[in-house]
C-alpha atoms as a PDB file:
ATOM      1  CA  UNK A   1    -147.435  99.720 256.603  1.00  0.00           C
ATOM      2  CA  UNK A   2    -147.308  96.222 255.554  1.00  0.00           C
ATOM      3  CA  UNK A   3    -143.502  94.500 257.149  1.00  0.00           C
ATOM      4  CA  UNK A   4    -140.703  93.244 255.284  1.00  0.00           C
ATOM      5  CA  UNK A   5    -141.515  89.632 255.824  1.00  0.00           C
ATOM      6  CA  UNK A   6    -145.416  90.331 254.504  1.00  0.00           C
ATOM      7  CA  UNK A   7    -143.868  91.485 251.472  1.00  0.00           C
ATOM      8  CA  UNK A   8    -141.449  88.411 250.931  1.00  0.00           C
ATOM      9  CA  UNK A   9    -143.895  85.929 251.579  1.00  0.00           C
ATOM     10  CA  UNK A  10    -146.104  87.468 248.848  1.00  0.00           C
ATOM     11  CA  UNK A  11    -143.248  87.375 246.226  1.00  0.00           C
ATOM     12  CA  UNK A  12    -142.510  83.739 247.210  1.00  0.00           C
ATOM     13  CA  UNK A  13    -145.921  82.765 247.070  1.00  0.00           C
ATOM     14  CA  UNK A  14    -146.294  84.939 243.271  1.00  0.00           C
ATOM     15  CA  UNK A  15    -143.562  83.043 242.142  1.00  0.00           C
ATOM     16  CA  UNK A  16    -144.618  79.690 242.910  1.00  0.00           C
ATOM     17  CA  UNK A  17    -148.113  80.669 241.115  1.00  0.00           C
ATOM     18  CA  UNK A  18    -145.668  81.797 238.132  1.00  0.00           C
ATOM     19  CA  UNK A  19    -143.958  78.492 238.359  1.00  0.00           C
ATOM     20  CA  UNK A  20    -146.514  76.068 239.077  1.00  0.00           C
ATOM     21  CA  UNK A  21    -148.652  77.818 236.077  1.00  0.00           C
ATOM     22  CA  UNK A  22    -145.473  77.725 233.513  1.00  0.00           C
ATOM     23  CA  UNK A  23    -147.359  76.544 230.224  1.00  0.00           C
ATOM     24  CA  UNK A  24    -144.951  74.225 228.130  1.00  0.00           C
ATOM     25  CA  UNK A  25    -145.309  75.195 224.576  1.00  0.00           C
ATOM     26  CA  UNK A  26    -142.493  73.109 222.914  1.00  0.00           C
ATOM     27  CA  UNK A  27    -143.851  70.066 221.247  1.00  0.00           C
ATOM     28  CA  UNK A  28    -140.469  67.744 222.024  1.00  0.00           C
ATOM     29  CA  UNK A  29    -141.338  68.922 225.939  1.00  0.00           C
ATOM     30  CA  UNK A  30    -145.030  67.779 225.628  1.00  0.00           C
ATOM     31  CA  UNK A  31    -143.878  64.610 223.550  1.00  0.00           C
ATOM     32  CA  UNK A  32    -141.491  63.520 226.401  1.00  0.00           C
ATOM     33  CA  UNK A  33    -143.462  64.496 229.338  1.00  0.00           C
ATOM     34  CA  UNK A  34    -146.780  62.040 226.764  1.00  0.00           C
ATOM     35  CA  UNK A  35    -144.146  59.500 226.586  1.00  0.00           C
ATOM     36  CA  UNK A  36    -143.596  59.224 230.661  1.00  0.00           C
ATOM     37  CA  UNK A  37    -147.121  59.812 231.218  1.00  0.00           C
ATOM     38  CA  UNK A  38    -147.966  56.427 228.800  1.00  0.00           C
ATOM     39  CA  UNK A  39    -144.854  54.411 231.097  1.00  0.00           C
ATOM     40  CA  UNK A  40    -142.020  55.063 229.089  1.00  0.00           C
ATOM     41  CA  UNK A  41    -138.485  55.181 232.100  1.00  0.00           C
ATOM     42  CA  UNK A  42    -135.550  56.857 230.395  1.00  0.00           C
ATOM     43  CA  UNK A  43    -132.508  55.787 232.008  1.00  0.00           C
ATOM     44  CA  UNK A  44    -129.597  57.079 233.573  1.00  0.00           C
ATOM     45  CA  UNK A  45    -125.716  55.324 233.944  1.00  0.00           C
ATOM     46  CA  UNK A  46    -124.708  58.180 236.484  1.00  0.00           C
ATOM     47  CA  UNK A  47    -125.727  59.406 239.736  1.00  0.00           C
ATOM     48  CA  UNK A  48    -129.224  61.445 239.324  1.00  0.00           C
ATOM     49  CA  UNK A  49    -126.745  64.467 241.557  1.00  0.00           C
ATOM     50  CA  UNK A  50    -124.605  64.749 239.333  1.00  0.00           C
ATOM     51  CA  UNK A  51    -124.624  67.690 236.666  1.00  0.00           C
ATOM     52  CA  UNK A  52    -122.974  65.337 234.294  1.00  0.00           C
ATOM     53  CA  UNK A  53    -125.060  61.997 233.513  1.00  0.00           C
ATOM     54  CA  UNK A  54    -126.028  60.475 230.378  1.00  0.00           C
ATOM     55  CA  UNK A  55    -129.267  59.310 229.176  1.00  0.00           C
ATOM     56  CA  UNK A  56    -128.589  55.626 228.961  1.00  0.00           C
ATOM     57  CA  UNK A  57    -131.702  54.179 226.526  1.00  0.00           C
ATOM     58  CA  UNK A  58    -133.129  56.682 224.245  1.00  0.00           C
ATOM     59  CA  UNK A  59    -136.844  55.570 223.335  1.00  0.00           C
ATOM     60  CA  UNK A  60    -137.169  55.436 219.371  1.00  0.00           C
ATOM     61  CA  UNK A  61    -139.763  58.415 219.340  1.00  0.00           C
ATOM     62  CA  UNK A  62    -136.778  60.357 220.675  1.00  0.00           C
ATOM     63  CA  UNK A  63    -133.367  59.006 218.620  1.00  0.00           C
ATOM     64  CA  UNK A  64    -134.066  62.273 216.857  1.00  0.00           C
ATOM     65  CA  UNK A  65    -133.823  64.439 219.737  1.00  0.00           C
ATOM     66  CA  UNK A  66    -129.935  65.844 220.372  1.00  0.00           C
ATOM     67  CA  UNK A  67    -128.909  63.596 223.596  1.00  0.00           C
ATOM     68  CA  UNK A  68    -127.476  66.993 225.468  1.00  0.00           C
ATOM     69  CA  UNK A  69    -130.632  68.728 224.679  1.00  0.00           C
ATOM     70  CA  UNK A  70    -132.592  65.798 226.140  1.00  0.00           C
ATOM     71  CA  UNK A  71    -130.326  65.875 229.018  1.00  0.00           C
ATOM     72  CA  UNK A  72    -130.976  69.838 229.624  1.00  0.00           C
ATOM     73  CA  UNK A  73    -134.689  69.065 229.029  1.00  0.00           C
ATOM     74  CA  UNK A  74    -134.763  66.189 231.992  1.00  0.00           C
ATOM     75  CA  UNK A  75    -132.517  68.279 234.404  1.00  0.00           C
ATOM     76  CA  UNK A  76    -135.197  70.886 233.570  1.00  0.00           C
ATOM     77  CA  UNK A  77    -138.303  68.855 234.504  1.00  0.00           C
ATOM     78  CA  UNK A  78    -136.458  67.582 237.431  1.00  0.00           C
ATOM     79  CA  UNK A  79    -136.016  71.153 238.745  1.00  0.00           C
ATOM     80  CA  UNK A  80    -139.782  71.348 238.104  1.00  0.00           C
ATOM     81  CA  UNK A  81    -140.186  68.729 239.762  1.00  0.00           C
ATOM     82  CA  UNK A  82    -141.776  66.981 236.811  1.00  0.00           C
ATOM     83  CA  UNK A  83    -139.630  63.892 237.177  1.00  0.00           C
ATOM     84  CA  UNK A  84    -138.727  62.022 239.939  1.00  0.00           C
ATOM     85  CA  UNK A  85    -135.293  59.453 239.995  1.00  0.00           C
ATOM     86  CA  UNK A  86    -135.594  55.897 240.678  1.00  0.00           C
ATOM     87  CA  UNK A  87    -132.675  53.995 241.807  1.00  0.00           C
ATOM     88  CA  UNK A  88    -132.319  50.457 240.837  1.00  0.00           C
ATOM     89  CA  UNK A  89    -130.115  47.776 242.703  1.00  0.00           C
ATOM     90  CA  UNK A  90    -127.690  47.279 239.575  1.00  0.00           C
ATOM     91  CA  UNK A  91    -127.121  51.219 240.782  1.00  0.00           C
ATOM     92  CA  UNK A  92    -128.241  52.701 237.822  1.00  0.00           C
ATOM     93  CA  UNK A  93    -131.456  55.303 237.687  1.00  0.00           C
ATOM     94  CA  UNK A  94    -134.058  55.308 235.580  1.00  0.00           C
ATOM     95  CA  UNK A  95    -136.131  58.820 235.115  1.00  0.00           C
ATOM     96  CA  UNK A  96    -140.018  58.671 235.546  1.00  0.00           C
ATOM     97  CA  UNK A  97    -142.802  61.041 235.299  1.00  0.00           C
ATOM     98  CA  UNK A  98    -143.650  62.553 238.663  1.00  0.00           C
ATOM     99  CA  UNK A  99    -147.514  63.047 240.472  1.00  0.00           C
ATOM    100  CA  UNK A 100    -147.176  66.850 239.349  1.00  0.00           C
ATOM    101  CA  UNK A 101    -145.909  65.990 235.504  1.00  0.00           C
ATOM    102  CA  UNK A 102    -149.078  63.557 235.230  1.00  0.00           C
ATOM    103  CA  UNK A 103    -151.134  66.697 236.084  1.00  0.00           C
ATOM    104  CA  UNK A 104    -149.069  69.072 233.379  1.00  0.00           C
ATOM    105  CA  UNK A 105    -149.699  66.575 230.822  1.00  0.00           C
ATOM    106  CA  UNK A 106    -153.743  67.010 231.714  1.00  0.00           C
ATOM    107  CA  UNK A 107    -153.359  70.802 230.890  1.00  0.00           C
ATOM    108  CA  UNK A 108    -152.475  70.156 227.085  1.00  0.00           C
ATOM    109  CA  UNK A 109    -155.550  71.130 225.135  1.00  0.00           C
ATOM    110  CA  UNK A 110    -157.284  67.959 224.426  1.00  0.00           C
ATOM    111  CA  UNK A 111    -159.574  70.004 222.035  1.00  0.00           C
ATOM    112  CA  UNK A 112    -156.502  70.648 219.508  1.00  0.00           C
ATOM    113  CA  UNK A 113    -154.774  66.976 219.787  1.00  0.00           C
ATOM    114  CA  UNK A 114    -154.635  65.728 216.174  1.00  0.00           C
ATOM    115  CA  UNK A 115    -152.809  62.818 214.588  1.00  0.00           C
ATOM    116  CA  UNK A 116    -150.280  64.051 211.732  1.00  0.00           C
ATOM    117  CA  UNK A 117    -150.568  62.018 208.156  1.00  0.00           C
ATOM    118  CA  UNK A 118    -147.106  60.868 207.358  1.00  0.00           C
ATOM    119  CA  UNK A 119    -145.946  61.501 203.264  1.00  0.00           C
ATOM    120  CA  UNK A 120    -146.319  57.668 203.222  1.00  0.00           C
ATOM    121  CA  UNK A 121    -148.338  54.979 205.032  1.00  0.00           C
ATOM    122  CA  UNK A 122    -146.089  52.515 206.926  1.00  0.00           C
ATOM    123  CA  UNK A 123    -148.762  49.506 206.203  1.00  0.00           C
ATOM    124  CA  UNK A 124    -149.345  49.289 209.969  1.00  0.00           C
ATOM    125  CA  UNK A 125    -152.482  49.819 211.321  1.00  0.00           C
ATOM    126  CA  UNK A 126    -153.048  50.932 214.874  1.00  0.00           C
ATOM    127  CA  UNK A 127    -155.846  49.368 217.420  1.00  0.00           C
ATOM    128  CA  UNK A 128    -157.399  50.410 220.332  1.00  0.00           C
ATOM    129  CA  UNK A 129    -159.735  48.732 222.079  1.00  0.00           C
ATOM    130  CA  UNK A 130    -161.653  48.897 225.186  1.00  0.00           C
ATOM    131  CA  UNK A 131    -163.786  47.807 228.250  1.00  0.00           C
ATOM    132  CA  UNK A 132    -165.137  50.148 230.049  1.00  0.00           C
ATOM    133  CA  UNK A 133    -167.920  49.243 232.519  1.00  0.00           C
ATOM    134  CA  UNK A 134    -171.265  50.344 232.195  1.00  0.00           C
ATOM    135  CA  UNK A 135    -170.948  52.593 235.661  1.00  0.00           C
ATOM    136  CA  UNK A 136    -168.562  54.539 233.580  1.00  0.00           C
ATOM    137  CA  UNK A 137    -170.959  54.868 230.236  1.00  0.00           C
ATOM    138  CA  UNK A 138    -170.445  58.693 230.204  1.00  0.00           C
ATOM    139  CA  UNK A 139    -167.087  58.680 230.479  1.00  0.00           C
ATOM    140  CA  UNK A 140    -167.020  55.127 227.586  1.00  0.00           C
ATOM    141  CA  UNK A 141    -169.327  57.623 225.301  1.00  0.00           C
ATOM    142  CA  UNK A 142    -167.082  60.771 225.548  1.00  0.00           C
ATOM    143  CA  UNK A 143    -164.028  58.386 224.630  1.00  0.00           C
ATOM    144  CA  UNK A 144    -165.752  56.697 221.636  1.00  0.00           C
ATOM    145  CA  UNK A 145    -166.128  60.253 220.285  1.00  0.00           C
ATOM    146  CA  UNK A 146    -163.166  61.330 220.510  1.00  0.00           C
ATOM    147  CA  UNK A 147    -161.138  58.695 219.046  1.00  0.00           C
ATOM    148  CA  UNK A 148    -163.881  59.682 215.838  1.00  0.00           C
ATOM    149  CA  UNK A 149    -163.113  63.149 216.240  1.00  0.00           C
ATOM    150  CA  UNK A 150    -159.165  62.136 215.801  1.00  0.00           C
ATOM    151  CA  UNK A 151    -160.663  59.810 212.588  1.00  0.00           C
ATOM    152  CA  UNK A 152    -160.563  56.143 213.813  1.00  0.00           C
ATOM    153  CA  UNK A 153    -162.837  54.315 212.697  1.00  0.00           C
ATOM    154  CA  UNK A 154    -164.828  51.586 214.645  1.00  0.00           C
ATOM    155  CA  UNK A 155    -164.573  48.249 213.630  1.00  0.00           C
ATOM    156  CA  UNK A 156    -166.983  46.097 215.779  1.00  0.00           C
ATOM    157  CA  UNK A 157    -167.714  47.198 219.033  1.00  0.00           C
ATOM    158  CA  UNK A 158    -165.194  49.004 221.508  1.00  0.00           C
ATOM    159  CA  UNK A 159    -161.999  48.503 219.086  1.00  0.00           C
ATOM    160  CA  UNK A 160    -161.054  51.357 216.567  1.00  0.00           C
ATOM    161  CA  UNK A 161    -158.439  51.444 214.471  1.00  0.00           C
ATOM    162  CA  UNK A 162    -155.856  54.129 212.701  1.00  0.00           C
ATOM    163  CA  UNK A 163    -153.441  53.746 210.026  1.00  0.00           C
ATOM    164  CA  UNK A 164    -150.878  56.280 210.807  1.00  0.00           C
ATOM    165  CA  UNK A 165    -148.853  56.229 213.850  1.00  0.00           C
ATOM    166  CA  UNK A 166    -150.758  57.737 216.676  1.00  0.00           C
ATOM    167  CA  UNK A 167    -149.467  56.052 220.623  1.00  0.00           C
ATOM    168  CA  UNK A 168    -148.467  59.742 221.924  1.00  0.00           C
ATOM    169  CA  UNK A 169    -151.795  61.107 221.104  1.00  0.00           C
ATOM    170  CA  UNK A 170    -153.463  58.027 222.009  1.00  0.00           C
ATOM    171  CA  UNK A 171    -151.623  57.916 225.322  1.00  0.00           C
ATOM    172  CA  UNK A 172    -152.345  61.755 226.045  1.00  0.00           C
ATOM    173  CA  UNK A 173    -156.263  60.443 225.691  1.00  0.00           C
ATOM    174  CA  UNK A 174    -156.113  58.097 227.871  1.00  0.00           C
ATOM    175  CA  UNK A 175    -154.173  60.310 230.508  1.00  0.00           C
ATOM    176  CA  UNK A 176    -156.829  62.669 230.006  1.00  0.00           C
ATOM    177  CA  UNK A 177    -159.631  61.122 230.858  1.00  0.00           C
ATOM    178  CA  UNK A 178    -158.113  58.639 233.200  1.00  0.00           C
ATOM    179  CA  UNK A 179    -159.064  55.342 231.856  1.00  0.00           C
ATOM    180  CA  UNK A 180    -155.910  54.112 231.470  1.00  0.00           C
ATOM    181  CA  UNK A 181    -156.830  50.547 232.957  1.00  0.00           C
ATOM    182  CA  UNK A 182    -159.724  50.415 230.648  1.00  0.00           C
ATOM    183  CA  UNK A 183    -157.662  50.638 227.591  1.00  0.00           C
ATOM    184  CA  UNK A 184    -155.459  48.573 225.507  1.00  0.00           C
ATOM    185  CA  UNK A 185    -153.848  49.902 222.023  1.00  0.00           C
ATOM    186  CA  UNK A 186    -150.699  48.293 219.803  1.00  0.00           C
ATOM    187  CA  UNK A 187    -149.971  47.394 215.788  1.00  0.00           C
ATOM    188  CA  UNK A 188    -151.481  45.227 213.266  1.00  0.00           C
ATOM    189  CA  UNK A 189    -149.899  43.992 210.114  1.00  0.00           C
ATOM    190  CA  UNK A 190    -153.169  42.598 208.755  1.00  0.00           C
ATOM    191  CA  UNK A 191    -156.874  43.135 209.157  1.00  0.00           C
ATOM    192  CA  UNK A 192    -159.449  40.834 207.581  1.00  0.00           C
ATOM    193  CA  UNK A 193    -161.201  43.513 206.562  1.00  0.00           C
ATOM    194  CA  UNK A 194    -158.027  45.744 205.140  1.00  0.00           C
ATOM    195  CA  UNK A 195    -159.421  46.422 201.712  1.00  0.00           C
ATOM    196  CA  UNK A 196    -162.254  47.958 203.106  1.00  0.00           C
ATOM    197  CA  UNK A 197    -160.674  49.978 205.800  1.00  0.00           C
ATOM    198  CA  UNK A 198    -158.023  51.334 202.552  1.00  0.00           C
ATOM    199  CA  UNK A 199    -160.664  52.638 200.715  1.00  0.00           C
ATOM    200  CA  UNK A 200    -162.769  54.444 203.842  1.00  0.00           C
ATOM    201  CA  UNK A 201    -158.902  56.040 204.568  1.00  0.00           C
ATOM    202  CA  UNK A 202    -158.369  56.986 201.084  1.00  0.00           C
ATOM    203  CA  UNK A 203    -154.935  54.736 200.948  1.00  0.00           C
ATOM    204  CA  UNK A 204    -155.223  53.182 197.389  1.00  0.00           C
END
């Protein structure tokens, strides 16, 4: 007959399976936990112990998001250890994705990420670009793919481009196949070859 403490070490250790295998299915969850992941530090003006702070600076990807539901949302990640606290001198805290978020964000499904057309194109057009060294061609050629797969299209060599907003997707790539120093991405107003680029996206 197996003894009391047998028993509760098997619950404890089935629970921390169940917990360490939770699978976050709410999209504003995987966008903030992308967000971190790509270096984005939420702040905090009180004490990380107390039940009672306030999210300082709200990134603009989130100034849709309720503040107390982003607050219950960090306070939940931090109990999941998913965030860690940072103290800075001026005594505030800034919020930052932990070791074990960086590995939650990994277990997205890479095979369904898809940029979303907007109802109307901002006239911004998004680059990424690349140098990945030749040690690493595998890993180069399985990148280049996939920014086709998400419909980026290459313009010379190593640097595609997007017209519709795409930095959490682009960010959860990158986390993905860990080539983050490899990898540089922001906006364009103009290309030299925008005519040409509007009619291969259909934007006319």
């Amino acid at each position: 007959m197996r003894s009391s403490r047998n028993v509760s070490n098997d619950l404890s250790k089935k629970m921390r399976n169940k917990e360490q295998n939770k699978i976050i299915k709410s999209p504003i969850k995987k966008k903030i936990l992308i967000l971190l992941a790509g270096g984005l530090a939420l702040g905090m003006a009180r004490n990380p112990r107390s039940q009672k702070y306030i999210l300082k600076t709200i990134h603009r990807d989130l100034k849709t998001v309720n503040r107390k539901y982003l607050a219950r949302i960090v306070k939940e990640f931090r109990e999941e250890r998913l965030v860690d606290y940072i103290e800075n001198k001026n005594g505030e805290t800034e919020i930052v994705i932990s070791d074990k978020g960086k590995r939650k964000v990994l277990e997205f499904d890479i095979d369904n990420v898809k940029i979303k057309k907007p109802l109307r194109w901002d006239k911004k057009w998004r680059v990424v670009f690349f140098d990945i060294p030749e040690k690493r061609r595998g890993e180069r050629n399985v990148l280049r793919e996939k920014l086709k797969d998400l419909e980026f299209r290459e313009i010379q060599k190593s640097v595609f481009v997007h017209p519709y907003p795409c930095f959490d997707e682009i960010n959860f790539v990158v986390e993905y196949y860990t080539l983050r120093r490899f990898i540089r991405f922001g906006e364009m107003v103009n290309l030299s070859n925008e005519e040409e680029l509007r009619l291969k996206f259909k934007l006319f």
